[in-house]
Structure formats: structure tokens, C-alpha cells
PDB file of N, CA and C in Angstrom:
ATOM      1  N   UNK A   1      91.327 130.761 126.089  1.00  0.00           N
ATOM      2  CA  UNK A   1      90.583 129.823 125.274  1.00  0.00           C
ATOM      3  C   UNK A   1      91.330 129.630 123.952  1.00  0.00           C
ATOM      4  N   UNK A   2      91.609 128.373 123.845  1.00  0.00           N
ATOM      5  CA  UNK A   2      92.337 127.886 122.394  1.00  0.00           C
ATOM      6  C   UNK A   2      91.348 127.977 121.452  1.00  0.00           C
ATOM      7  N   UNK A   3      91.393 128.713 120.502  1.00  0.00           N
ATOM      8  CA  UNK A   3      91.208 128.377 118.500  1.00  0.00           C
ATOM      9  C   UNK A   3      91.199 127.115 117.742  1.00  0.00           C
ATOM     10  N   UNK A   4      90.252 126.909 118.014  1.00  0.00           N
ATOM     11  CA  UNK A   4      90.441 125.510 117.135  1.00  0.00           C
ATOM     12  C   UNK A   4      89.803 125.809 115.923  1.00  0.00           C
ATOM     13  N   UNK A   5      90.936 126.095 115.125  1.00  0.00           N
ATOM     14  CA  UNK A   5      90.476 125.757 112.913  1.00  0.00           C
ATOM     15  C   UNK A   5      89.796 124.533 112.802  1.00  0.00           C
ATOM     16  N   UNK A   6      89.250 125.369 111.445  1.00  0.00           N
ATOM     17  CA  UNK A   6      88.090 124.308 110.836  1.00  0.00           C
ATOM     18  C   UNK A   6      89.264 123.258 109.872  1.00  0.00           C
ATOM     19  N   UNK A   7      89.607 122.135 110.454  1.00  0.00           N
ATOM     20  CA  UNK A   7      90.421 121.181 109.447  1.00  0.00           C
ATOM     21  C   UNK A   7      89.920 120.981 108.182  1.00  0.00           C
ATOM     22  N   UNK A   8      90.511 120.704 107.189  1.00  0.00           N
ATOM     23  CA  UNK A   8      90.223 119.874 105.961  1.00  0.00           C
ATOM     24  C   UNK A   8      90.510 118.638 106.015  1.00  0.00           C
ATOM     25  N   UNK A   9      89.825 117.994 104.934  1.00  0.00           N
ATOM     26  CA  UNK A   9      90.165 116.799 104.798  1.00  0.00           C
ATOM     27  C   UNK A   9      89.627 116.570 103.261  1.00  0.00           C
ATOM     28  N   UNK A  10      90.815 115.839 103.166  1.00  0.00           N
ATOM     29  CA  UNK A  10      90.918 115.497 101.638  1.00  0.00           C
ATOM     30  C   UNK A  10      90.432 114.027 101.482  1.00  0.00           C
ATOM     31  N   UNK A  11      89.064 114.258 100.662  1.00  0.00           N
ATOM     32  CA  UNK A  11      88.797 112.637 100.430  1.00  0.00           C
ATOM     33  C   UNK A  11      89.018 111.813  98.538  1.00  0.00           C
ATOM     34  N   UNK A  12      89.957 111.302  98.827  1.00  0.00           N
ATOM     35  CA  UNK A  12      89.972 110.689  97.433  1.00  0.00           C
ATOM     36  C   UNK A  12      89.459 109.016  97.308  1.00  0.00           C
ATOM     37  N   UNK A  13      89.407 108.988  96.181  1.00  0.00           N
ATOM     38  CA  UNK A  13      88.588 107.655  95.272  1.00  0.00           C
ATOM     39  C   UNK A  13      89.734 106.445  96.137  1.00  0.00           C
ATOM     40  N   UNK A  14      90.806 106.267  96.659  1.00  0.00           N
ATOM     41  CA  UNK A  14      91.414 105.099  97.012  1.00  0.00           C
ATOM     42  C   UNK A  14      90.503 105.082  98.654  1.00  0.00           C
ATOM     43  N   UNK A  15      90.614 106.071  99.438  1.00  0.00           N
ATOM     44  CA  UNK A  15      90.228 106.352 100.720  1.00  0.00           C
ATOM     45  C   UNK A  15      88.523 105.503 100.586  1.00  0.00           C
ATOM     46  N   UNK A  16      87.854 106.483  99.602  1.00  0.00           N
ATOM     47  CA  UNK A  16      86.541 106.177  99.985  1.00  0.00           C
ATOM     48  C   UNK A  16      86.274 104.594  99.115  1.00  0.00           C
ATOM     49  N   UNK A  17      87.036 103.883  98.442  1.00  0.00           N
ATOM     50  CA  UNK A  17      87.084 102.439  98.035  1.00  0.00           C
ATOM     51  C   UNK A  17      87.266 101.838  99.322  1.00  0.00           C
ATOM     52  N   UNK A  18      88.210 102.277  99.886  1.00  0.00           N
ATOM     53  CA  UNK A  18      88.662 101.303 100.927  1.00  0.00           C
ATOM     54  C   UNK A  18      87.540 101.290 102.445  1.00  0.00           C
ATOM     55  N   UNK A  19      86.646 102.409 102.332  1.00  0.00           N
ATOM     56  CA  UNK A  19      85.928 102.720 103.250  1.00  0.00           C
ATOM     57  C   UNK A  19      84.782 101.822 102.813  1.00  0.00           C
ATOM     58  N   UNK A  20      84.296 101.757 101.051  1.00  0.00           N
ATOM     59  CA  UNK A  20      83.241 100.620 100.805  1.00  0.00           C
ATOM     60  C   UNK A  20      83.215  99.629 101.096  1.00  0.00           C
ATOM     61  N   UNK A  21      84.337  99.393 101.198  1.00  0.00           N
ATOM     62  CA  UNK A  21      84.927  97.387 101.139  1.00  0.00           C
ATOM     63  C   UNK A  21      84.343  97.026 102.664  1.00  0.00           C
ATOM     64  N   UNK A  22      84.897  98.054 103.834  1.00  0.00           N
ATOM     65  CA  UNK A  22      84.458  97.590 105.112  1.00  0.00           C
ATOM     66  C   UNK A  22      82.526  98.159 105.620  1.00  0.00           C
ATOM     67  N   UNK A  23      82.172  99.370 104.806  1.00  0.00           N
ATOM     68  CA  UNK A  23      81.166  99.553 105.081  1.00  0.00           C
ATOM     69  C   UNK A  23      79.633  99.018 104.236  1.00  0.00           C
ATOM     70  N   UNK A  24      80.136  98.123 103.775  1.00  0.00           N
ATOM     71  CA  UNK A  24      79.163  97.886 102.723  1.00  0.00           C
ATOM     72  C   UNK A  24      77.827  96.681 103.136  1.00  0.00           C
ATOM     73  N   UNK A  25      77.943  96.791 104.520  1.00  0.00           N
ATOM     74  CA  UNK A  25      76.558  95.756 105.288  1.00  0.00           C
ATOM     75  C   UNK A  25      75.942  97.074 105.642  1.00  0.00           C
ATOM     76  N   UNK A  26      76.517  98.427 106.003  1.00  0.00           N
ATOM     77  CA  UNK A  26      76.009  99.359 106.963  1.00  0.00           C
ATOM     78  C   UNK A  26      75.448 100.614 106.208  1.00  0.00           C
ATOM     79  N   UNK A  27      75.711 100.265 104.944  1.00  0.00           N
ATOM     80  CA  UNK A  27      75.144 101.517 103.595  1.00  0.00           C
ATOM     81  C   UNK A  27      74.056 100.991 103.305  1.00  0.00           C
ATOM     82  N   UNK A  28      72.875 101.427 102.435  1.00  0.00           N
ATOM     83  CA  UNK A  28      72.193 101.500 101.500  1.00  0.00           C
ATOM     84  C   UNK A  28      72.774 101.179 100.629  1.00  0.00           C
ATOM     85  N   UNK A  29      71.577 100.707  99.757  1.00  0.00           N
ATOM     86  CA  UNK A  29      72.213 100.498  98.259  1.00  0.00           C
ATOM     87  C   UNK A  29      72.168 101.766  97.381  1.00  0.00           C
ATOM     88  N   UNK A  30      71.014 102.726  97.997  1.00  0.00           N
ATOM     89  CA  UNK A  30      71.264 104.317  97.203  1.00  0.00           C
ATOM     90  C   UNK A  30      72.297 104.918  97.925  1.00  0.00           C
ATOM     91  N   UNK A  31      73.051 104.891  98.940  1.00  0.00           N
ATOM     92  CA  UNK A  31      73.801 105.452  99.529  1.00  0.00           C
ATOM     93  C   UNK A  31      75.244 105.110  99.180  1.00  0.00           C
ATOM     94  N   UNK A  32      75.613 103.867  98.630  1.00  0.00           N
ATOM     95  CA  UNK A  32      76.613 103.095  98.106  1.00  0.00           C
ATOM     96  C   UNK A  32      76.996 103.481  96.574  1.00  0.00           C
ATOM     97  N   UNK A  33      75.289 103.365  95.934  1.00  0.00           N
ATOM     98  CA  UNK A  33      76.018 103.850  94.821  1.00  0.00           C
ATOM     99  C   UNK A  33      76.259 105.379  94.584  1.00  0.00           C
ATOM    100  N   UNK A  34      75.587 106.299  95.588  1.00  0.00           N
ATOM    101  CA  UNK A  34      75.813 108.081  95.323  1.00  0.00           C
ATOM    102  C   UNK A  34      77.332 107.800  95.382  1.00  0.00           C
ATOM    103  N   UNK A  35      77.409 107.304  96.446  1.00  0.00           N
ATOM    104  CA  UNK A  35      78.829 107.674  97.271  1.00  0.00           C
ATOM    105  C   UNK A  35      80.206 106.831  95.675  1.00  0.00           C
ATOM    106  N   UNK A  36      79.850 105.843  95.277  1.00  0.00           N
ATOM    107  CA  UNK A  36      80.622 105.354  94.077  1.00  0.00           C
ATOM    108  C   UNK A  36      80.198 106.436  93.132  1.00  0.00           C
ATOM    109  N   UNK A  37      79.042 107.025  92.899  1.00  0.00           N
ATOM    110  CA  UNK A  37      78.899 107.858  91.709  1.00  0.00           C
ATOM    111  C   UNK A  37      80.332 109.306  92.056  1.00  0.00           C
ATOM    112  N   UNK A  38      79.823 109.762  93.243  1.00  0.00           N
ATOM    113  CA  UNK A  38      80.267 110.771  93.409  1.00  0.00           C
ATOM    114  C   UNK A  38      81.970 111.284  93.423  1.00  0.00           C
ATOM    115  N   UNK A  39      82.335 109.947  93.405  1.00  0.00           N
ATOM    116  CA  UNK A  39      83.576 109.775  94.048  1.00  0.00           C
ATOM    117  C   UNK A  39      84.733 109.109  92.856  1.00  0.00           C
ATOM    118  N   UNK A  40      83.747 108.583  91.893  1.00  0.00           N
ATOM    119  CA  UNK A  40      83.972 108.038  90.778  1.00  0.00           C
ATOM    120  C   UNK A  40      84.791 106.519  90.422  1.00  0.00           C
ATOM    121  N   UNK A  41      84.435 105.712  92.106  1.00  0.00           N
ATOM    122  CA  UNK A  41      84.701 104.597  92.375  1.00  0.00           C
ATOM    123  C   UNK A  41      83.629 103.586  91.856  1.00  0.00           C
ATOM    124  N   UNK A  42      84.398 102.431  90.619  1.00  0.00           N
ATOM    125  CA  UNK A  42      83.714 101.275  90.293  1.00  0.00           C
ATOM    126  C   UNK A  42      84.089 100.077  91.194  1.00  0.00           C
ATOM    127  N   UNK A  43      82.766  99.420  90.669  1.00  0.00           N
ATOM    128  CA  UNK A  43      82.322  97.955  91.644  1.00  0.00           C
ATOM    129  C   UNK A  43      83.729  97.174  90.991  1.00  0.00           C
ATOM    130  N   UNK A  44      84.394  96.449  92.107  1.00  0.00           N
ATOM    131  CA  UNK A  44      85.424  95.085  91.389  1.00  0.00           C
ATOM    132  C   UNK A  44      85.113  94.713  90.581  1.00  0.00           C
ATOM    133  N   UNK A  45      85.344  94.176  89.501  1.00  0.00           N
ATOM    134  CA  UNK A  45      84.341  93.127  88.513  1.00  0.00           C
ATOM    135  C   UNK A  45      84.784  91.765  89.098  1.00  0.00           C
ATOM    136  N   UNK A  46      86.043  91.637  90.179  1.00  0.00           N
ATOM    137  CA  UNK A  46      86.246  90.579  89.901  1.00  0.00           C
ATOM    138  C   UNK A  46      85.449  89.805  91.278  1.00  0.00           C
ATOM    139  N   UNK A  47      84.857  90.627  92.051  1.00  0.00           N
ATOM    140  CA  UNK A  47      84.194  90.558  93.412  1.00  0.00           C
ATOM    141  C   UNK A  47      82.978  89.990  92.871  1.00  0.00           C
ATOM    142  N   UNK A  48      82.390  89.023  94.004  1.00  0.00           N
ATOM    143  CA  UNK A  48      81.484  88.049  93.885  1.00  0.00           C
ATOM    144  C   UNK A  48      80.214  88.906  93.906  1.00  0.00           C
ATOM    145  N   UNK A  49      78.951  88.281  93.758  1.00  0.00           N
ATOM    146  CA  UNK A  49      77.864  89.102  93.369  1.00  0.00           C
ATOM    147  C   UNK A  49      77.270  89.198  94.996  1.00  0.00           C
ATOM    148  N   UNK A  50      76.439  90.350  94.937  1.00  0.00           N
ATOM    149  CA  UNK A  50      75.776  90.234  96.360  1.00  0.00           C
ATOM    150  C   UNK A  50      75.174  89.206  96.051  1.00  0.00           C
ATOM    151  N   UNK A  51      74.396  89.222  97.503  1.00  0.00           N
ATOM    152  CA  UNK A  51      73.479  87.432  97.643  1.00  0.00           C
ATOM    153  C   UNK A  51      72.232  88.209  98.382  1.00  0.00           C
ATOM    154  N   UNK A  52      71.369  88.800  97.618  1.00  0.00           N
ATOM    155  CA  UNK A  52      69.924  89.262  98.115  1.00  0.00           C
ATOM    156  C   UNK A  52      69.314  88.440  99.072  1.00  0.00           C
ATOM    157  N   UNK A  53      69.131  87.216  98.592  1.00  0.00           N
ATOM    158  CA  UNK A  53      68.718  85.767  99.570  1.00  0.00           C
ATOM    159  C   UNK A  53      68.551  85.678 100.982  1.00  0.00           C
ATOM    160  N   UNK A  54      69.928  86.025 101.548  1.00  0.00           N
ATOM    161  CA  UNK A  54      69.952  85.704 102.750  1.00  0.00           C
ATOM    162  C   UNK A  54      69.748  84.705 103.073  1.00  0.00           C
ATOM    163  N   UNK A  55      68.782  84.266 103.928  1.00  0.00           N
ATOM    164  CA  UNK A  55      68.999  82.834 104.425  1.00  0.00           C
ATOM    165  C   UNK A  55      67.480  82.088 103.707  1.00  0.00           C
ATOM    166  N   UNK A  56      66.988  82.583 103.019  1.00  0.00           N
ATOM    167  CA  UNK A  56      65.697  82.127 102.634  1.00  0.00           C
ATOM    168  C   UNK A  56      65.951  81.398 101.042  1.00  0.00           C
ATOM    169  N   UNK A  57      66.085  79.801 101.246  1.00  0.00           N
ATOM    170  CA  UNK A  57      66.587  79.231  99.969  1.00  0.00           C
ATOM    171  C   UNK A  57      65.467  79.440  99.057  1.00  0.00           C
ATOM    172  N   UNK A  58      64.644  79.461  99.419  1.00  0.00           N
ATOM    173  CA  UNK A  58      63.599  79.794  98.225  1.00  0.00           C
ATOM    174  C   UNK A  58      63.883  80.652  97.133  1.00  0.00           C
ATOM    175  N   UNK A  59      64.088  81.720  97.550  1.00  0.00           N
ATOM    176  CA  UNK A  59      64.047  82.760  96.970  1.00  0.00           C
ATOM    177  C   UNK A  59      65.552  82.831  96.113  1.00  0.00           C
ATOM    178  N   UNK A  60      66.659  82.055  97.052  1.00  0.00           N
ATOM    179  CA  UNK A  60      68.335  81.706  96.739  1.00  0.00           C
ATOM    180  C   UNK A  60      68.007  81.495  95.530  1.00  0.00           C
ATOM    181  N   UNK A  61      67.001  80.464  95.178  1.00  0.00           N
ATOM    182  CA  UNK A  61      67.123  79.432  93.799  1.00  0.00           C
ATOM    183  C   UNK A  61      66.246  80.254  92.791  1.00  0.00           C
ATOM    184  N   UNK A  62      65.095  80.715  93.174  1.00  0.00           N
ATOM    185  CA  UNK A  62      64.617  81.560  92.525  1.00  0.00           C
ATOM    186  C   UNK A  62      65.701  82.833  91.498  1.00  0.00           C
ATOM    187  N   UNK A  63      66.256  83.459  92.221  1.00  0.00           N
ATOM    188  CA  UNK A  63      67.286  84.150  91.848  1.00  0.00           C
ATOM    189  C   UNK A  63      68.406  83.974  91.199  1.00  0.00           C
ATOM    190  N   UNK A  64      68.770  82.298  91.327  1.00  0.00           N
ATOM    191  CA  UNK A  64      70.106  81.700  90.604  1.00  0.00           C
ATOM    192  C   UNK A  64      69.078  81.425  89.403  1.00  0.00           C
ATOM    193  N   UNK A  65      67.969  80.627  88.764  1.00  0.00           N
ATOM    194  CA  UNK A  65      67.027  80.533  87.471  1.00  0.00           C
ATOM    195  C   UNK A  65      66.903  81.587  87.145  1.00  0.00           C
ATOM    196  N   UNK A  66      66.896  82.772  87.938  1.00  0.00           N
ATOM    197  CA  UNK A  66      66.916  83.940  86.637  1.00  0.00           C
ATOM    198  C   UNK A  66      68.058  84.402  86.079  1.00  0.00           C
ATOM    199  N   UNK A  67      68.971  84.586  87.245  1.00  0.00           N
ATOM    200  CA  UNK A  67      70.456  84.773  86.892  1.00  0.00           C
ATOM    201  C   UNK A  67      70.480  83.666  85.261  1.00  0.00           C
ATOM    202  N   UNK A  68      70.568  82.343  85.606  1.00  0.00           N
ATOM    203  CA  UNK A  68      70.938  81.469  84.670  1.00  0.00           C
ATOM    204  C   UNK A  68      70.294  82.071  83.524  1.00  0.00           C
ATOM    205  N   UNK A  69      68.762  82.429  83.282  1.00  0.00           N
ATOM    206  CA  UNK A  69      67.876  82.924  82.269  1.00  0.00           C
ATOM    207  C   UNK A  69      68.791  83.849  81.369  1.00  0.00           C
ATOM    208  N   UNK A  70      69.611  84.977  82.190  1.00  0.00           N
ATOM    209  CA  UNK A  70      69.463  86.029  81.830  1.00  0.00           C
ATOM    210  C   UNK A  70      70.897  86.208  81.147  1.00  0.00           C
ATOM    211  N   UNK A  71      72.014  84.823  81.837  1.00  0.00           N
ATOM    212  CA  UNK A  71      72.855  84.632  80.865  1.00  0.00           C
ATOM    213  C   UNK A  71      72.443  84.294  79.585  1.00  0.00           C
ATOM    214  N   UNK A  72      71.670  83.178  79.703  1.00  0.00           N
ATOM    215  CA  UNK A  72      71.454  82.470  78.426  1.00  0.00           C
ATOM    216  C   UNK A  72      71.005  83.461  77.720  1.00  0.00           C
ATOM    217  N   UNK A  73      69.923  84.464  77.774  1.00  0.00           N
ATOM    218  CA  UNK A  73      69.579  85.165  76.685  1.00  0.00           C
ATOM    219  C   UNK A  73      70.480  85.878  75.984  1.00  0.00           C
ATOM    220  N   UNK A  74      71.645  86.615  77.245  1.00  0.00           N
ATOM    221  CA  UNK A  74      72.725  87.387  76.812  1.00  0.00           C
ATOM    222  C   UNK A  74      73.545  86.627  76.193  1.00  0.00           C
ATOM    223  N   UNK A  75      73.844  85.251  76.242  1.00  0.00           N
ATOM    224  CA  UNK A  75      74.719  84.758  75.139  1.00  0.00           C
ATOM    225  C   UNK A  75      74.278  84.709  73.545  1.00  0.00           C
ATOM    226  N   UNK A  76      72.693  84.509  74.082  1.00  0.00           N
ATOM    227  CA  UNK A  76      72.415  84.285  72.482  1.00  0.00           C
ATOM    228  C   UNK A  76      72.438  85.334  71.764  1.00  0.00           C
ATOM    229  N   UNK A  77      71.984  86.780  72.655  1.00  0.00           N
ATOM    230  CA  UNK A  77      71.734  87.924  72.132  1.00  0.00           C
ATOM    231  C   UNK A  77      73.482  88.057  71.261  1.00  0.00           C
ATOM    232  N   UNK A  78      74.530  87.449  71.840  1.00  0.00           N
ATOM    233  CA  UNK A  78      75.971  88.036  71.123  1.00  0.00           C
ATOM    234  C   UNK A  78      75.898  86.983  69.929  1.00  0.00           C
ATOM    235  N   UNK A  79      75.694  86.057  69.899  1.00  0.00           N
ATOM    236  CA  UNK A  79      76.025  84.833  68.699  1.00  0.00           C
ATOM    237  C   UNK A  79      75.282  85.248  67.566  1.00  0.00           C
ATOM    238  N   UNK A  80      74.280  85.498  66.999  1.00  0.00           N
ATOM    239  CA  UNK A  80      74.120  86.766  66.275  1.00  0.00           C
ATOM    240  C   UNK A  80      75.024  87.439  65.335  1.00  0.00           C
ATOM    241  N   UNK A  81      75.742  88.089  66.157  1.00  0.00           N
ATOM    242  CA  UNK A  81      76.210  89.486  65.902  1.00  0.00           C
ATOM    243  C   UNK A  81      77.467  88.568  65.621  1.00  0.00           C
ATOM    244  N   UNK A  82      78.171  87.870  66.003  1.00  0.00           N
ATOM    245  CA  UNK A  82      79.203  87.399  65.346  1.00  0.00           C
ATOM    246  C   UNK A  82      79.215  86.459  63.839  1.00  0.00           C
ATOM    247  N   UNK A  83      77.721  85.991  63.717  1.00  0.00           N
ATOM    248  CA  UNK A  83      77.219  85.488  62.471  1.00  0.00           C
ATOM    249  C   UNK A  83      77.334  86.226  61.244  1.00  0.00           C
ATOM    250  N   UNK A  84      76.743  87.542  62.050  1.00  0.00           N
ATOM    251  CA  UNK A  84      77.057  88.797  60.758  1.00  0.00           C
ATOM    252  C   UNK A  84      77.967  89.592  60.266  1.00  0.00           C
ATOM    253  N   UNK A  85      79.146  88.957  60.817  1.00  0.00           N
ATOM    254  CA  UNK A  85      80.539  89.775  60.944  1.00  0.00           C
ATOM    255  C   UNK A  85      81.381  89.266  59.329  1.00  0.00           C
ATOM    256  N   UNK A  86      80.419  87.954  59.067  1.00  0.00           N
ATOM    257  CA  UNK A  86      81.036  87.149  58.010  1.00  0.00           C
ATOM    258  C   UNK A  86      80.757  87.981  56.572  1.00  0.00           C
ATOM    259  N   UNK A  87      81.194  88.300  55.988  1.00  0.00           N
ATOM    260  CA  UNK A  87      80.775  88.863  54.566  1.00  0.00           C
ATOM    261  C   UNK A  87      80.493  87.763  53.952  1.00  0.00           C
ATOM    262  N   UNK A  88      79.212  88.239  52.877  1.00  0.00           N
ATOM    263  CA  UNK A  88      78.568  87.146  51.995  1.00  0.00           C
ATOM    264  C   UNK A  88      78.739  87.889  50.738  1.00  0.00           C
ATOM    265  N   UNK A  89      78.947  87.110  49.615  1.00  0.00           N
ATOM    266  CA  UNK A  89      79.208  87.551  48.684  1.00  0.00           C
ATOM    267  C   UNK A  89      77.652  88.202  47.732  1.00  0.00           C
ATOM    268  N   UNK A  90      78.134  88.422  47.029  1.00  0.00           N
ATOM    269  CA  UNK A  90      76.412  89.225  46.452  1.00  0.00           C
ATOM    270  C   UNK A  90      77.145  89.801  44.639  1.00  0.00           C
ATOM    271  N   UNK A  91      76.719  89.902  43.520  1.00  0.00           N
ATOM    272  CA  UNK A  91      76.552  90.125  42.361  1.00  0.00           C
ATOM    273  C   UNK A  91      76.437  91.548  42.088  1.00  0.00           C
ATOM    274  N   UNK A  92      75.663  92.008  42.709  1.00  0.00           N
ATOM    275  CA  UNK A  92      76.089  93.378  42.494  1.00  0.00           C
ATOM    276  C   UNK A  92      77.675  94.585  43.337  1.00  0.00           C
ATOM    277  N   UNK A  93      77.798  93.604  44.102  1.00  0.00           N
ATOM    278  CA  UNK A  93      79.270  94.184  44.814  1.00  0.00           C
ATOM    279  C   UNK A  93      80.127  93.988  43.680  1.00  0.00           C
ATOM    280  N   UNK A  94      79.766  92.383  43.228  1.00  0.00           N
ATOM    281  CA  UNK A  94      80.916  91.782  42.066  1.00  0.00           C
ATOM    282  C   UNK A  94      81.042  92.686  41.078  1.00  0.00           C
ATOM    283  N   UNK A  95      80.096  93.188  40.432  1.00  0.00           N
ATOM    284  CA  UNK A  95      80.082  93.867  39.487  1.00  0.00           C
ATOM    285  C   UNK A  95      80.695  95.420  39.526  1.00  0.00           C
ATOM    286  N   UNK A  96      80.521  96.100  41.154  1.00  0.00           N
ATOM    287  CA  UNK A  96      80.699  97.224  41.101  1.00  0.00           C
ATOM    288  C   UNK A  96      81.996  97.803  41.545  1.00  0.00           C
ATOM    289  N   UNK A  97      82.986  96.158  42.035  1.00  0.00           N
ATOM    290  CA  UNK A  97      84.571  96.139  42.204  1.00  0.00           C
ATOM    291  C   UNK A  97      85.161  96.061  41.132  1.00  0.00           C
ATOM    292  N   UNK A  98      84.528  94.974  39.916  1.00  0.00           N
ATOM    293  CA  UNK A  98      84.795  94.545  38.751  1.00  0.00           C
ATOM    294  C   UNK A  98      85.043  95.940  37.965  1.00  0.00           C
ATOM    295  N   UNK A  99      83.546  97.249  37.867  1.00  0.00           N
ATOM    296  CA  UNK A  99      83.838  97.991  37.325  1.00  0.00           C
ATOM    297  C   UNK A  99      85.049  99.347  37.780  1.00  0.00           C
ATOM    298  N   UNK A 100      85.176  99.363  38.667  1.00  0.00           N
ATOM    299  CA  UNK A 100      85.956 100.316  39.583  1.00  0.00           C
ATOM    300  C   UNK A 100      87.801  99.690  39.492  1.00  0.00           C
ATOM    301  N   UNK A 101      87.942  98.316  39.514  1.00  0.00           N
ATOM    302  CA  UNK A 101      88.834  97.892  38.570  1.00  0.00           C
ATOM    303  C   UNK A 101      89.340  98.361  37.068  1.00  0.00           C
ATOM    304  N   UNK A 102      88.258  98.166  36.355  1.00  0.00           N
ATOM    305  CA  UNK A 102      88.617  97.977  35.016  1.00  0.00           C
ATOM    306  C   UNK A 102      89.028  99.790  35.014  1.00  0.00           C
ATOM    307  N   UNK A 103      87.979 100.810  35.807  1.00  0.00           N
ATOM    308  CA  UNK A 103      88.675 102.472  35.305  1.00  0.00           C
ATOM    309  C   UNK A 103      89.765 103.007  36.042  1.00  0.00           C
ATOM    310  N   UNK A 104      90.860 102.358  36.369  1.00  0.00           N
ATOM    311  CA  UNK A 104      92.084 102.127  36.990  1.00  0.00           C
ATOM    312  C   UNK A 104      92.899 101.582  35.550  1.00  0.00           C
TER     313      UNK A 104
END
């Protein structure tokens, strides 16, 4: 009777990427992301979004109006923040460069 050893196998982050790409109708979505958590494999950014939908346009369009929603808020939420990036001048700064000048 032959011995058969317990093999190893070495699984790295390129292996189990390349295993998502083809298994990703046949996972879970908790099973997809353990397996990316665990493994320390991120989503493409440049890969298209899932499509929850399926074949039910209702729900297609439903989902593209929120999508759209949820840009728009996120754009506005940044325009903001680049408004405030501008320095405004103010009288008491003036005064307290003015004096920090003059004890030089």
C-alpha cells in the first residue's frame, strides 16, 4: 500500500483574483467578500458595477435614479469643501502678521 502525503498548497492573492473573476455568478456576496477580505484582494475599480436587476426593468431604473441621486449628492457633498480651501482675509490675522513682523 502506497503513502500518500498530505500536499500543500499555496494560495496567493493573484491565484484567488483570478479564481473571482471566473467564480463570481457561483459565490455569495458574503462569501466573495470573506474570501477578498481574507486574501486581501480588491474589487477592479475599473470593472463595471454589478447589475442587481436582472431582467426586471423596473427595478433596472429604479436603481439607476438612485445611483444618479447618490452621485449628485456626493458631488455636492465635495464642492463645499473646495469653497473652503480659499483663504479669506480677516483684520485680526492682519494685525497679528503685521505685529509678528514689526518684532523681527
Amino acid at each position: 500500500m502506497e503513502h500518500k502525503g498530505k500536499g500543500t498548497a499555496v494560495v496567493t492573492a493573484e491565484r484567488v483574483k483570478a479564481g473571482l473573476k471566473v467564480a463570481t455568478t457561483t459565490l455569495e456576496h458574503e462569501e466573495e467578500r470573506i474570501l477578498r477580505m481574507r486574501h486581501g484582494v480588491s474589487v477592479d475599480p475599473k470593472a463595471p458595477l454589478a447589475r442587481a436587476a436582472g431582467n426586471n426593468e423596473a427595478l433596472a431604473d429604479e436603481l439607476l435614479v438612485m445611483e444618479m441621486q447618490l452621485l449628485k449628492a456626493w458631488k455636492a457633498r465635495l464642492q463645499p469643501a473646495a469653497a473652503k480651501a480659499t483663504p479669506v482675509k480677516s483684520a485680526a490675522k492682519d494685525r497679528m502678521v503685521r505685529a509678528l513682523k514689526a518684532k523681527k
